[in-house]
N, C-alpha and C. Protein backbone atom coordinates (compact mmCIF):
# COMPACT_ATOMS: atom_id res chain seq x y z
N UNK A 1 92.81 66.95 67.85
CA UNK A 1 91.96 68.13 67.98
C UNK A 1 92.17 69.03 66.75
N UNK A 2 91.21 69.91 66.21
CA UNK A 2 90.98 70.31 65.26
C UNK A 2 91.71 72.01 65.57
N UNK A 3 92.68 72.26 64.70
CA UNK A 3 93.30 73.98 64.76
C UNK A 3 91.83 74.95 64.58
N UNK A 4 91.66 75.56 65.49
CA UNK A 4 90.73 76.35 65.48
C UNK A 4 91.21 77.82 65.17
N UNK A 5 90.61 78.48 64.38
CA UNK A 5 90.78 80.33 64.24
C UNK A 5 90.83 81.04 65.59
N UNK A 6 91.28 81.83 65.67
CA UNK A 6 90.91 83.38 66.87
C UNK A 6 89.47 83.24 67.56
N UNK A 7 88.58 83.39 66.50
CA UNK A 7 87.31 83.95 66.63
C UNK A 7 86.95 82.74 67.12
N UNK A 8 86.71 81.46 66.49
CA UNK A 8 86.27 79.86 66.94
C UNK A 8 86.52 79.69 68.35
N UNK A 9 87.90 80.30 68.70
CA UNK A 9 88.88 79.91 70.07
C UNK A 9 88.44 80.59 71.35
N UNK A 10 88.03 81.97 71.03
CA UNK A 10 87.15 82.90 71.99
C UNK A 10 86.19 82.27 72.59
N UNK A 11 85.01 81.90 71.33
CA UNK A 11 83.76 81.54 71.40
C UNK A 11 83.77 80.37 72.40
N UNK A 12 84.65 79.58 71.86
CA UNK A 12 84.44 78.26 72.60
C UNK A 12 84.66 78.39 73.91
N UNK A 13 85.63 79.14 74.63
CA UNK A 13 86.16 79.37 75.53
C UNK A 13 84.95 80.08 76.09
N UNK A 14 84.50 81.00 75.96
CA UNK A 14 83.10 81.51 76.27
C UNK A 14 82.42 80.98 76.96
N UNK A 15 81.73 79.94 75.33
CA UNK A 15 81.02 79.14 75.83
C UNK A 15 81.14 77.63 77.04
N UNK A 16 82.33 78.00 77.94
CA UNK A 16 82.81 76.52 78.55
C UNK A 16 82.93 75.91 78.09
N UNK A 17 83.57 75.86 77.11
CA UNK A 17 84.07 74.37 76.08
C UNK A 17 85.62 74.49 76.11
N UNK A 18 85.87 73.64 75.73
CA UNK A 18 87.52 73.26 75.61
C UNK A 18 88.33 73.74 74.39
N UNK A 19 88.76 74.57 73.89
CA UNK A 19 89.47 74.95 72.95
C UNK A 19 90.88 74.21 72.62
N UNK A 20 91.35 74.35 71.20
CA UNK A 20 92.67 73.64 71.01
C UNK A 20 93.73 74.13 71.98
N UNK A 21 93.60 75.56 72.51
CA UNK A 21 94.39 76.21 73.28
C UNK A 21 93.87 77.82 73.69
N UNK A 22 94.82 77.97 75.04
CA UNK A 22 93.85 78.62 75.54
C UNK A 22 94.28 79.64 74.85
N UNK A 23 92.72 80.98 74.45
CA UNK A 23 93.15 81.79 73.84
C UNK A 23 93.63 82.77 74.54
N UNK A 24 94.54 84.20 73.79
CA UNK A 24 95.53 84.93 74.36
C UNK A 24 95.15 86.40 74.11
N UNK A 25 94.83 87.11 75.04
CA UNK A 25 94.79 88.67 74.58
C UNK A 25 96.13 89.34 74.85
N UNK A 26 96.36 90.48 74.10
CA UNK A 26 97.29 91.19 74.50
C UNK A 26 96.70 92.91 74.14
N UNK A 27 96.18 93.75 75.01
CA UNK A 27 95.72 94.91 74.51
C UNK A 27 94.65 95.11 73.98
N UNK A 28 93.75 93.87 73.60
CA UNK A 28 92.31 94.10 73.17
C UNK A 28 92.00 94.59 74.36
N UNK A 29 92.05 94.53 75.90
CA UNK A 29 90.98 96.28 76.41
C UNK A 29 92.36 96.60 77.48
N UNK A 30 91.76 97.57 77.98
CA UNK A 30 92.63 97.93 78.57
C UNK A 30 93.84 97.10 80.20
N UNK A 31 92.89 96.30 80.54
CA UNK A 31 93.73 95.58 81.67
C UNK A 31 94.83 94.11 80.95
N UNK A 32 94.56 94.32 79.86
CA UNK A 32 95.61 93.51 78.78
C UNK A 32 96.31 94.37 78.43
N UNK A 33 97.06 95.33 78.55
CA UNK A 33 97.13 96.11 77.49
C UNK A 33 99.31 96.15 78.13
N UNK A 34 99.90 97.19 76.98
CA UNK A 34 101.44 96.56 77.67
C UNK A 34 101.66 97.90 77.76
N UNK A 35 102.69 98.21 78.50
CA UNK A 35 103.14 99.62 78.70
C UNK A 35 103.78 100.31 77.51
N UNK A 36 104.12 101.32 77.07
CA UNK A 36 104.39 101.76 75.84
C UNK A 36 106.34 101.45 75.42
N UNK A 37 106.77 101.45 76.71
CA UNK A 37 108.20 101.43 76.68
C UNK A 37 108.57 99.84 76.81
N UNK A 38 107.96 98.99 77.15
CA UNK A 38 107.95 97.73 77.19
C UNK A 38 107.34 97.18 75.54
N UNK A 39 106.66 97.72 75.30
CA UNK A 39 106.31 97.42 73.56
C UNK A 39 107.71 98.05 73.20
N UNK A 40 108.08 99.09 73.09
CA UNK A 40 109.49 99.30 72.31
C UNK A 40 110.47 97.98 71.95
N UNK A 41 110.45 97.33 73.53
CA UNK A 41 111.25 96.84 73.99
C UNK A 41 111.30 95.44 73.03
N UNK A 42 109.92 94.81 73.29
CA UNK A 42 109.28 93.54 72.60
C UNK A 42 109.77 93.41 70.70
N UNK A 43 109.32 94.78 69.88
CA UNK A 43 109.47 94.76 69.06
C UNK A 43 110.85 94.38 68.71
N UNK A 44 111.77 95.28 69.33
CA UNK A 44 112.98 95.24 69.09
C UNK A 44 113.36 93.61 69.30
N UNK A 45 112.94 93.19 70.54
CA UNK A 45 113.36 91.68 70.39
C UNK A 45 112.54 90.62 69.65
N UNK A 46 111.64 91.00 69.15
CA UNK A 46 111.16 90.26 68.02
C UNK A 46 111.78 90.37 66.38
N UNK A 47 112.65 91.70 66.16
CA UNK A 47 113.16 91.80 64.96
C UNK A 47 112.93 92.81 64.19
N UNK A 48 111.32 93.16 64.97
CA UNK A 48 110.65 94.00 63.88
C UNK A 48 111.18 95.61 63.87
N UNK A 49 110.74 96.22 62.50
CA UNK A 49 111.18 97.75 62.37
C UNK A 49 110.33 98.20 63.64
N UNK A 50 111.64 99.55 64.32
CA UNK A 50 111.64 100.09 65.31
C UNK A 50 110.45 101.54 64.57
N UNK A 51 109.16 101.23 65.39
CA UNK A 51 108.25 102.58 64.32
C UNK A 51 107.58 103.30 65.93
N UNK A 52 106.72 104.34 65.09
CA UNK A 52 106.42 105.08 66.44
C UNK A 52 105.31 104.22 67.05
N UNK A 53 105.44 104.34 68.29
CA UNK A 53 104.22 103.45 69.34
C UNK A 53 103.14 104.14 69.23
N UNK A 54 101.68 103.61 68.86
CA UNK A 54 100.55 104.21 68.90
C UNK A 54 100.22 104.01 70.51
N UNK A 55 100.01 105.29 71.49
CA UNK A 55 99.51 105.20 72.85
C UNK A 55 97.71 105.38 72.87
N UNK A 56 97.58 104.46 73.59
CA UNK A 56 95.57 104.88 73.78
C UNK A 56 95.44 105.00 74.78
N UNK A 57 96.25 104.73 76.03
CA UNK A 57 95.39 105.55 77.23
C UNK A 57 97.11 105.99 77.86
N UNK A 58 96.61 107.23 77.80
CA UNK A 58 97.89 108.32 77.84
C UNK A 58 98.43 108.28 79.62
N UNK A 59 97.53 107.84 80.33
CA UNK A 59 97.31 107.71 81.73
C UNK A 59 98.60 107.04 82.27
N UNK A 60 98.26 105.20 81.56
CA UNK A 60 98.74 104.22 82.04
C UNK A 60 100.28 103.84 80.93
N UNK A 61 100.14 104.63 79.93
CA UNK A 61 101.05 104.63 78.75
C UNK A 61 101.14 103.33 77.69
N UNK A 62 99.49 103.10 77.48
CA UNK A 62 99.46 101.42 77.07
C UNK A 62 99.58 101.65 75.68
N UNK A 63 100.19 100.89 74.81
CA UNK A 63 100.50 100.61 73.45
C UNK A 63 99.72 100.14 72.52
N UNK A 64 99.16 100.75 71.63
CA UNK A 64 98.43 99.99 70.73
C UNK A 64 99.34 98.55 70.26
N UNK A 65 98.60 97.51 70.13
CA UNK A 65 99.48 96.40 69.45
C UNK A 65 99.35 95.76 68.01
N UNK A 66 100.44 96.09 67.43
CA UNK A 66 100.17 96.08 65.75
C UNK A 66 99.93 94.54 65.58
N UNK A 67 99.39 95.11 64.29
CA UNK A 67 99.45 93.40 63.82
C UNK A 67 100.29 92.26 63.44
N UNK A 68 101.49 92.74 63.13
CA UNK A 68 102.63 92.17 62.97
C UNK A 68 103.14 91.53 64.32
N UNK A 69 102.92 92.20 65.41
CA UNK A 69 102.93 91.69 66.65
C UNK A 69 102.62 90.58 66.73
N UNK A 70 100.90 90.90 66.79
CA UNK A 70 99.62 90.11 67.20
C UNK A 70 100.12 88.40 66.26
N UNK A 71 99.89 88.79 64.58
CA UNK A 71 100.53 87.65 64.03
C UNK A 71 101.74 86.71 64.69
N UNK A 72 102.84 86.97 65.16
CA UNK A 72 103.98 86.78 65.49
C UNK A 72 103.46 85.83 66.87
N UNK A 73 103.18 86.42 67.96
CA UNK A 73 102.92 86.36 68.76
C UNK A 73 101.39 85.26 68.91
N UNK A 74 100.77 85.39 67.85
CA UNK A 74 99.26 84.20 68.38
C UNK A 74 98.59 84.96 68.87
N UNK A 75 98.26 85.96 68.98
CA UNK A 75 97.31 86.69 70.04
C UNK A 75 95.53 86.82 69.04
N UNK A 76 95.04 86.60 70.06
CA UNK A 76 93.17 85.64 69.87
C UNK A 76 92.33 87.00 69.90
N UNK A 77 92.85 88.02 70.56
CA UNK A 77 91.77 88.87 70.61
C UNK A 77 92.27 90.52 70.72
N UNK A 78 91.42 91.17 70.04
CA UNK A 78 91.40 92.38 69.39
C UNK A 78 90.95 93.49 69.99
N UNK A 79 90.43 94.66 70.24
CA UNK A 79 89.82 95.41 70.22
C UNK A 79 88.88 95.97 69.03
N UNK A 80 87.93 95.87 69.41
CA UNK A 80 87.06 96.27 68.24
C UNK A 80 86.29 98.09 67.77
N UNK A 81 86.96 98.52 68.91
CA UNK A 81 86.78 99.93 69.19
C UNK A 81 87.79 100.51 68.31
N UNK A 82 88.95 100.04 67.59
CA UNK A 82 90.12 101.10 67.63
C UNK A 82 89.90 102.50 67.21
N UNK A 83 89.17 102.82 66.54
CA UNK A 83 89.11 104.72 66.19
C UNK A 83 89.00 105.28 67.57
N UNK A 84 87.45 104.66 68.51
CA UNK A 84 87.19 105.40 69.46
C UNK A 84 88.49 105.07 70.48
N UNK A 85 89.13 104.07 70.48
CA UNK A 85 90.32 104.13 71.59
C UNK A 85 91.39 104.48 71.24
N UNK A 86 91.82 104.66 70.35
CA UNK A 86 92.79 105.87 69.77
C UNK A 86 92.86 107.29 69.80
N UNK A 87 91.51 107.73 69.32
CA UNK A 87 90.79 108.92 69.76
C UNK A 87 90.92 109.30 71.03
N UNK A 88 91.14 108.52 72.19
CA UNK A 88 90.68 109.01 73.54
C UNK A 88 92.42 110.10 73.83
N UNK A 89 93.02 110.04 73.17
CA UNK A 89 94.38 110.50 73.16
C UNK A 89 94.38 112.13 72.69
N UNK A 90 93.58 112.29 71.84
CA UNK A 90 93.55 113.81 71.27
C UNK A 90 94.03 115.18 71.91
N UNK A 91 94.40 116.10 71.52
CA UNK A 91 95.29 117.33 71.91
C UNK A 91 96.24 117.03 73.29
N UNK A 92 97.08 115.77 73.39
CA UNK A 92 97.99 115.62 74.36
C UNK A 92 99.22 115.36 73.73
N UNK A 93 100.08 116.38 74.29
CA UNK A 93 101.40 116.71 74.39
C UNK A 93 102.17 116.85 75.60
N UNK A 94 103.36 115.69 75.60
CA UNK A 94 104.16 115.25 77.12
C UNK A 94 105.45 115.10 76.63
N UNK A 95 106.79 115.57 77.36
CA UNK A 95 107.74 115.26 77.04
C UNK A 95 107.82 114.36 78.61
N UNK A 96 108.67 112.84 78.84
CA UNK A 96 109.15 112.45 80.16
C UNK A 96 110.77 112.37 79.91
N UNK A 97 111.37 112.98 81.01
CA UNK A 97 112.70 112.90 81.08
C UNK A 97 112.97 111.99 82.57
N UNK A 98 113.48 110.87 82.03
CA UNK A 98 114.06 110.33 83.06
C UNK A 98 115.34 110.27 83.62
N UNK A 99 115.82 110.41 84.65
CA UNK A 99 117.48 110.64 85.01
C UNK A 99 117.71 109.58 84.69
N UNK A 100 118.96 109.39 83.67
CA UNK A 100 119.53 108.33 83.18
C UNK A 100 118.91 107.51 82.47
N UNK A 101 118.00 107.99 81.78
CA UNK A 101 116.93 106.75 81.11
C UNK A 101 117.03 107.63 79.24
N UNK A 102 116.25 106.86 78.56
CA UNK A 102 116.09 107.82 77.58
C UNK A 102 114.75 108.32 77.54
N UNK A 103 114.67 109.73 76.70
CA UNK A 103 113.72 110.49 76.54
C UNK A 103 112.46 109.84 76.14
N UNK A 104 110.78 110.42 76.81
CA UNK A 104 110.27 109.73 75.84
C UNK A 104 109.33 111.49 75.25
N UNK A 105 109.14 111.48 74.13
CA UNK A 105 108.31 112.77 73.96
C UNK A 105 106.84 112.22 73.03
N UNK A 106 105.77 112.35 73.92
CA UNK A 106 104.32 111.54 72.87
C UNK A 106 103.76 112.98 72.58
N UNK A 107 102.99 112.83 71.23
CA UNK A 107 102.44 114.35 70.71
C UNK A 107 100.96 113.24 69.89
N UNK A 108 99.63 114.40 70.25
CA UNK A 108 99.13 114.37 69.59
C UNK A 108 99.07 114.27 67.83
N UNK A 109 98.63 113.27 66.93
CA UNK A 109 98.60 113.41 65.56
C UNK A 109 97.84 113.16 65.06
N UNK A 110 96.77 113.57 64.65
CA UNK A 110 95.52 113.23 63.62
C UNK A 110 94.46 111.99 64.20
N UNK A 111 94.45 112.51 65.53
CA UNK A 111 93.66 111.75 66.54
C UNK A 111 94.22 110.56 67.43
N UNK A 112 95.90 110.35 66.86
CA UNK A 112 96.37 109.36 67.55
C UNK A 112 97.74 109.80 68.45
N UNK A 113 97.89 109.05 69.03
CA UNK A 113 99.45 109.74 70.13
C UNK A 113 100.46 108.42 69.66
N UNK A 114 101.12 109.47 68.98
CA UNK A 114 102.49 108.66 68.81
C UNK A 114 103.86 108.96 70.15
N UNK A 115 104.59 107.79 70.18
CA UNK A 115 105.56 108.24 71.01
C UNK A 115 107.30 107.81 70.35
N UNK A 116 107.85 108.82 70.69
CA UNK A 116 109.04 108.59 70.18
C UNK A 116 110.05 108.42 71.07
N UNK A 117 111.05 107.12 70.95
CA UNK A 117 111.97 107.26 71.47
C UNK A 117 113.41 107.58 71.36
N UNK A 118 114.36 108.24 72.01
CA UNK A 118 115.60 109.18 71.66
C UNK A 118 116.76 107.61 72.39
């Protein structure tokens, strides 16, 4: 069978056809999407630099997923919205303190919600 791209792998799958493998979302919409403290988590056990988590729905605390991820990981599908789902975050400011947990504090920044962890 022939290595197919992302985009090839979707389509086919789409279209009821058989792909080289099945393709994989992670966070292209929202019911894919990973919790923000569980992405911390991932990165760290993947290797990668510990950076601030981009949050897009401030609700459910879902993580934007970088590309370094996505690469790493195989992941087939994207979001194609990102300004407008980044955006949906604007003028929100939250500190969560958990007993015995660590801090998390997310702040609005130039249309995106970063979150930091202590």
């Amino acid at each position: 069978m022939i290595i197919m791209t992302s985009r090839e792998r979707v389509l086919t799958a789409i279209r009821h056809r058989e792909p080289d493998k099945v393709p994989w979302d992670l966070g292209g919409m929202r019911s894919t999407g990973m919790k923000a403290m569980a992405y911390a988590k991932l990165r760290k056990a993947l290797g990668l630099p510990q950076e601030e988590i981009k949050v897009y729905d401030v609700g459910q605390q879902l993580a934007w997923i970088d590309e370094d991820v996505r690469k790493i990981l195989g992941i087939d599908v994207i979001a194609l919205d990102i300004e407008k789902v980044l955006a949906d975050s604007i003028n929100f400011c939250v500190e969560f303190k958990i007993k015995g947990k660590k801090s998390l504090r997310a702040t609005a920044k130039q249309s995106r919600l970063f979150c930091h962890y202590e």
